[in-house]
Protein backbone atom coordinates (compact mmCIF):
# COMPACT_ATOMS: atom_id res chain seq x y z
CA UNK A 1 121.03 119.82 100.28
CA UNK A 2 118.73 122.76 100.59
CA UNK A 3 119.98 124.55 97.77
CA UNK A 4 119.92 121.41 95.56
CA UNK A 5 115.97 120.84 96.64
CA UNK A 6 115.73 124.56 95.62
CA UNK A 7 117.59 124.84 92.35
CA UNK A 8 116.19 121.84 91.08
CA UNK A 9 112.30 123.31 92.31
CA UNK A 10 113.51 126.68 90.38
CA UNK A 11 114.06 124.35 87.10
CA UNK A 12 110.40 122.68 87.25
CA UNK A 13 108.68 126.00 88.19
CA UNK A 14 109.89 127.26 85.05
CA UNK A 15 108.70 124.52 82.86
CA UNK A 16 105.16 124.53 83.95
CA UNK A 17 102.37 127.04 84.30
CA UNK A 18 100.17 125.44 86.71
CA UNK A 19 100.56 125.31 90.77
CA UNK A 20 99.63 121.97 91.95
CA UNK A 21 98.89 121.43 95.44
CA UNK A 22 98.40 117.54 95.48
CA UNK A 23 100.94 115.54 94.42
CA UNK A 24 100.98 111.56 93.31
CA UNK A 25 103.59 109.06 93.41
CA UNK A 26 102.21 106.31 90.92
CA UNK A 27 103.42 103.11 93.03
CA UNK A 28 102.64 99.64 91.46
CA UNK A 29 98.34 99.50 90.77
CA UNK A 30 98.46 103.09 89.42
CA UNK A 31 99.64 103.21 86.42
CA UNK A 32 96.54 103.39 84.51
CA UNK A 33 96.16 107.08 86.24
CA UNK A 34 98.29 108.60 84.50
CA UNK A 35 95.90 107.97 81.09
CA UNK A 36 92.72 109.92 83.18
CA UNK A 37 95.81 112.85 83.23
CA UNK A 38 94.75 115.79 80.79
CA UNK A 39 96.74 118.87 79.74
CA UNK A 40 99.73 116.71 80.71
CA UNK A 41 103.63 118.82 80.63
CA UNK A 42 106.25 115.46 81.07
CA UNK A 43 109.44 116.05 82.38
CA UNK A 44 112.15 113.40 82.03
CA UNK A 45 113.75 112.72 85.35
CA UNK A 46 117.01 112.53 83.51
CA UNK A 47 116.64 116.04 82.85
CA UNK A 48 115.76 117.35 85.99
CA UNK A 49 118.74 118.63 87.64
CA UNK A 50 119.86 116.32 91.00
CA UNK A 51 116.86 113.88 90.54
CA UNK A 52 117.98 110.38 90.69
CA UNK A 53 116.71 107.96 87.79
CA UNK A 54 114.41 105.16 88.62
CA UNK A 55 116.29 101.96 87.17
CA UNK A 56 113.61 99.28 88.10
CA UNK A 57 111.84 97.32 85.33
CA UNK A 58 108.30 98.78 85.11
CA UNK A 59 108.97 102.07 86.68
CA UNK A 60 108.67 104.80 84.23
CA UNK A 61 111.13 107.76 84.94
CA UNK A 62 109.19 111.41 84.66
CA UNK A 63 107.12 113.63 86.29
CA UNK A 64 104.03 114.60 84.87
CA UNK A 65 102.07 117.83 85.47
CA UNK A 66 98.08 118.28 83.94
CA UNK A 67 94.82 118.20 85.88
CA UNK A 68 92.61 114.62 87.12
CA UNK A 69 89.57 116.00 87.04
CA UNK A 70 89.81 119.86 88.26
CA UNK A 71 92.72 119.36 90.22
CA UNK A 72 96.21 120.45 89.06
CA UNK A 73 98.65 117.58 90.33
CA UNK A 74 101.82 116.24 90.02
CA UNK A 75 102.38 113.02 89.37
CA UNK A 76 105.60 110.84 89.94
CA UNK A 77 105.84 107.68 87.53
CA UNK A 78 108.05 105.87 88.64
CA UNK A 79 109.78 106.02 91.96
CA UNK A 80 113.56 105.41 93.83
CA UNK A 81 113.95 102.64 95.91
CA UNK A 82 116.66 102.10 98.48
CA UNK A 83 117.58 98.43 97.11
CA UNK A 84 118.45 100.36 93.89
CA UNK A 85 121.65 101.72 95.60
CA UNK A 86 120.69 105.20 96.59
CA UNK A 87 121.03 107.39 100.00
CA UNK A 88 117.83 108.00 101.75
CA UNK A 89 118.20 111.75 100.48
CA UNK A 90 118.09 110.33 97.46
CA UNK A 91 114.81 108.47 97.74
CA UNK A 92 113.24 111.30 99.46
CA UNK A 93 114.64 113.83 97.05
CA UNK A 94 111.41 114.56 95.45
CA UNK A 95 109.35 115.18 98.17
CA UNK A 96 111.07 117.24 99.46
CA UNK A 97 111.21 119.41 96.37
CA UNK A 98 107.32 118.85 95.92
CA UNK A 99 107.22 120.97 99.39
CA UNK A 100 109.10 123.87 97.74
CA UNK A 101 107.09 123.41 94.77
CA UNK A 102 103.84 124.02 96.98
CA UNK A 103 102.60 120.56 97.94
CA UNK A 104 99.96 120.50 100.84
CA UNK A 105 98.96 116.56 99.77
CA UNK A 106 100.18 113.34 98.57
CA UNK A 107 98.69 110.44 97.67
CA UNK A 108 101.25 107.15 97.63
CA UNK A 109 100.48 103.41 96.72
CA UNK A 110 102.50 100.49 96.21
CA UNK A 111 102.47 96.26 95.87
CA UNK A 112 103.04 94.58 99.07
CA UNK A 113 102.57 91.00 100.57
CA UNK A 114 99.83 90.30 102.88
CA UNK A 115 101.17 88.54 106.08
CA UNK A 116 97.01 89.44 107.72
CA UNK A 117 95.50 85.87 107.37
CA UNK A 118 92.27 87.35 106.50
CA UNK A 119 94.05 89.14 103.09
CA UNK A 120 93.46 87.64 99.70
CA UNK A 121 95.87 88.26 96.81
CA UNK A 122 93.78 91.51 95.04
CA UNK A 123 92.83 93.17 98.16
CA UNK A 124 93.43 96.93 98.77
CA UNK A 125 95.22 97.88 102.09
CA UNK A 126 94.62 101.11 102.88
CA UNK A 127 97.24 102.49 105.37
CA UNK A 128 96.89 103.73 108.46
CA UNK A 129 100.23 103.30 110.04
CA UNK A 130 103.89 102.05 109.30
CA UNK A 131 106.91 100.01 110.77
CA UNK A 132 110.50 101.23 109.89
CA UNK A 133 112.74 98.30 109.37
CA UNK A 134 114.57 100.21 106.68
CA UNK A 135 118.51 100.36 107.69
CA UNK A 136 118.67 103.96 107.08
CA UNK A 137 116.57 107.06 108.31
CA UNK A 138 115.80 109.79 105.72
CA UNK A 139 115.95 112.55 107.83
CA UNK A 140 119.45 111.13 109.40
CA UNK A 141 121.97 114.48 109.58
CA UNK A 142 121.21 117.74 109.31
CA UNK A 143 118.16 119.18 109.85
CA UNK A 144 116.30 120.75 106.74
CA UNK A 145 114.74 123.34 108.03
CA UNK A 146 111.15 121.96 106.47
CA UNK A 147 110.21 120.44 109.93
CA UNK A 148 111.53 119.94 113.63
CA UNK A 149 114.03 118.24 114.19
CA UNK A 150 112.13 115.24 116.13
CA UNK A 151 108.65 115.35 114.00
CA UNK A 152 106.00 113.67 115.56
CA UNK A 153 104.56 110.38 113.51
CA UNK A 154 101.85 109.60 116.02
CA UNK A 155 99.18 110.45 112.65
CA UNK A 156 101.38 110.14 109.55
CA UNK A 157 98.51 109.08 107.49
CA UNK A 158 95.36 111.53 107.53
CA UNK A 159 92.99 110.30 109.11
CA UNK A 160 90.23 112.78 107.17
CA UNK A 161 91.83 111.36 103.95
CA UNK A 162 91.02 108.00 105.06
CA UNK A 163 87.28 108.43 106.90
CA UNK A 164 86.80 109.82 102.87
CA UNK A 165 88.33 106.85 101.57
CA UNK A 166 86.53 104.75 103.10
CA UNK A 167 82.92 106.03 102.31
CA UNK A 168 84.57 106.25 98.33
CA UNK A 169 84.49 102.91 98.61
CA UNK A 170 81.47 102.07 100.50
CA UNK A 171 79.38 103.90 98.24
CA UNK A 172 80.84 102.12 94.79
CA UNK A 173 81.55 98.38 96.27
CA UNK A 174 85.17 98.09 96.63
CA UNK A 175 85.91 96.16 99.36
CA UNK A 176 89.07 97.30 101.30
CA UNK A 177 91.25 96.34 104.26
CA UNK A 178 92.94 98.40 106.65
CA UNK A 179 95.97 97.62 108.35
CA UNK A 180 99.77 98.58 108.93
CA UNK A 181 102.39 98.33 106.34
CA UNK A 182 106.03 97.39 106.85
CA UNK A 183 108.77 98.58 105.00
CA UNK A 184 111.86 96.74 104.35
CA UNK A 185 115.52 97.43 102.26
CA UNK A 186 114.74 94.38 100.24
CA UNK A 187 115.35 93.50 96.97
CA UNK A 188 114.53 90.10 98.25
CA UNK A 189 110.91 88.65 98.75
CA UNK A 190 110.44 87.39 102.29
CA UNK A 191 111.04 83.82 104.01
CA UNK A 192 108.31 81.78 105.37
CA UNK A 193 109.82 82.90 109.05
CA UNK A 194 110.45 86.81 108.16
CA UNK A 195 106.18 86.99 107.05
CA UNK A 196 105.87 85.27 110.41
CA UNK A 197 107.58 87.60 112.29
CA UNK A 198 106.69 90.78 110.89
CA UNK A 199 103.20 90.03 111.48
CA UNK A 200 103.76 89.63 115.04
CA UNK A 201 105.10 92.68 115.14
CA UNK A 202 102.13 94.18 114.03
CA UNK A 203 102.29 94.51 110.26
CA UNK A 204 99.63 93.37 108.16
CA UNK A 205 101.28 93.90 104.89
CA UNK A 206 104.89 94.21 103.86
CA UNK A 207 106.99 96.07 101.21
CA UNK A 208 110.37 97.70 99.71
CA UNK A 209 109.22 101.11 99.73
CA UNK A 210 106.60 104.32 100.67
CA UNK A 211 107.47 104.28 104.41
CA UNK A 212 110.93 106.56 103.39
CA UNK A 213 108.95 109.04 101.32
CA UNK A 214 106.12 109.34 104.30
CA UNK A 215 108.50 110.19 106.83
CA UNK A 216 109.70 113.16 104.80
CA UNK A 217 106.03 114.10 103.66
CA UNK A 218 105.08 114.51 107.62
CA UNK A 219 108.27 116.35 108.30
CA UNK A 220 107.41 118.58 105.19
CA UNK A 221 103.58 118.99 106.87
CA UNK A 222 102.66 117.36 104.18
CA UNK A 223 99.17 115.26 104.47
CA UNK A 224 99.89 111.83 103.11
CA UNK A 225 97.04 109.20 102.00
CA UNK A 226 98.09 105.38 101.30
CA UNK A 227 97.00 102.40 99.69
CA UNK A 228 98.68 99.09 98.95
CA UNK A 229 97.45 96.38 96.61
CA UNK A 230 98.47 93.08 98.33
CA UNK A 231 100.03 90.72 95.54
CA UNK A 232 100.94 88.14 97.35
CA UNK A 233 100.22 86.16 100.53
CA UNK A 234 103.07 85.44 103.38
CA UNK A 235 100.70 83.37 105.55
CA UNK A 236 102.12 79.86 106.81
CA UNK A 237 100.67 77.32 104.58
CA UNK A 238 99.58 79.75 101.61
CA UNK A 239 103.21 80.46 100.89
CA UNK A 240 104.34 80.63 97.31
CA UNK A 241 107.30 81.41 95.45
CA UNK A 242 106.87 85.09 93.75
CA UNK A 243 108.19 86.99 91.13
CA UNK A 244 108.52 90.39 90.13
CA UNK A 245 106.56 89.58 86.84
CA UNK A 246 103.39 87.88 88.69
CA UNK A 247 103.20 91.02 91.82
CA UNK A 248 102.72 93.27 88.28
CA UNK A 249 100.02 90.93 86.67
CA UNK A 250 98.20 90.65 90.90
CA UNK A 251 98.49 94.51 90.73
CA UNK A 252 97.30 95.04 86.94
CA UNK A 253 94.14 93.16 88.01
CA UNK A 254 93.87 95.77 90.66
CA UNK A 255 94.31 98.76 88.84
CA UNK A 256 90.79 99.41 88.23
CA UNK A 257 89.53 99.27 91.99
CA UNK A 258 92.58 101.60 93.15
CA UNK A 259 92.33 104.04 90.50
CA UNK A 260 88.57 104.97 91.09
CA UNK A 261 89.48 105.48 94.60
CA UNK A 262 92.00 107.61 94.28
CA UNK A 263 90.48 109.67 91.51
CA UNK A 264 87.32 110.28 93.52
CA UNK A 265 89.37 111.21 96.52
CA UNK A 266 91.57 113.46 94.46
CA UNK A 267 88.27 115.49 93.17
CA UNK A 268 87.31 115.83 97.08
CA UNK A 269 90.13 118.09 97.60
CA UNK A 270 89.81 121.58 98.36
């Protein structure tokens, strides 16, 4: 595994001439980042050796390496997905090579339901913890050598990336919620009784991916900022059916509001 993450680093390194220390993975409501991108280099995930290849509609497939703003980053469009048949390795496969590559910081975001009563369809959730429900751990087996063995998850989103977040959006008028995300196998949307019960287990918002790729971030020390766009509603009595077409068009609407946040927190790194 190690020597895959490194050969396939090795490749990347010698198609760019930047070294990027922040890294994005352009989850649903970010895809109008990649546009505010300049001096972009785009490499096809298809032709990175031992990268899986996204296969979901609406998920580009390529990194992309430029500068947002001053910053050199790396940005992932499109992600993998456990539902989509791959190993955990698999889905984490990238972040663990953005650690060889040099990573110190990444910045995630994705479309989840809202199962918080007090969430309206169009709300950002910024994240400040997770719940596992996903079937398989990503750092099940051997021990990369990235991290301990038992890494601790008491903090696994930054809570300095978040205080910043927060006054981002204070000081242009976003309104955002806080709260705990859930991540589940899927591909299916909830049931009426699933919403119910995750939120009494504590989750405000639920979703099919992110919590996999944040795991491996911490064991990789690498700081890790959040933010979902909630697209739907799981709250008894505001329960509707869903498709994958309509949590697009709830997240397109959101774009806007999650991009200037995360650009203005992006330019705040050192």
């Amino acid at each position: 595994m190690l020597e895959k993450i490194q050969e396939t680093a090795a490749y990347i390194k010698s198609r760019i001439s930047t070294q990027p220390t922040t890294a994005i993975i352009l989850g649903t409501g970010l895809g109008s980042l990649v546009s505010e991108i300049t001096d972009r280099t785009f490499i096809d995930y298809k032709d990175i050796p031992n990268f899986p290849v996204s296969t979901v509609e609406g998920h580009s497939g390529r990194l992309i390496f430029g500068k947002l703003g001053h910053k050199d980053i790396i940005a992932m469009q499109g992600r993998f997905h456990y539902y989509e048949g791959y190993s955990m390795k698999d889905v984490t496969f990238p972040v663990r090579v953005m650690r060889e590559l040099g990573i110190s910081t990444l910045f995630v975001s994705n479309a989840a339901g809202g199962t918080n009563p007090s969430f309206e369809i169009g709300d950002l959730m910024i994240i400040t913890d997770h719940i596992n429900l996903f079937p398989e751990h990503p750092l099940r087996g051997k021990n990369i050598p990235y991290g301990p063995r038992f890494p601790d998850m008491s903090k696994a989103y930054d809570q300095s990336l978040i205080e910043k977040a927060d006054r981002i959006a204070s000081e242009k008028g976003i309104k955002v919620q806080h709260g705990v995300y859930l991540g589940t196998q899927g591909p299916t949307y909830e049931t009426p009784a699933e919403y119910k019960m995750f939120y009494r287990l504590g989750a405000d918002a639920v979703g099919m991916s992110t919590v996999p790729e944040v795991i491996v971030a911490n064991h990789c020390n690498i700081r890790v900022f959040g933010i979902s766009v909630i697209t739907d509603i799981g709250v008894e009595g505001r329960i509707v059916e869903v498709s994958h077409e309509e949590v697009q068009i709830a997240a397109d609407a959101a774009q806007p509001k999650m991009t200037e946040i995360m650009r203005s927190l992006i330019a705040l790194e050192e």
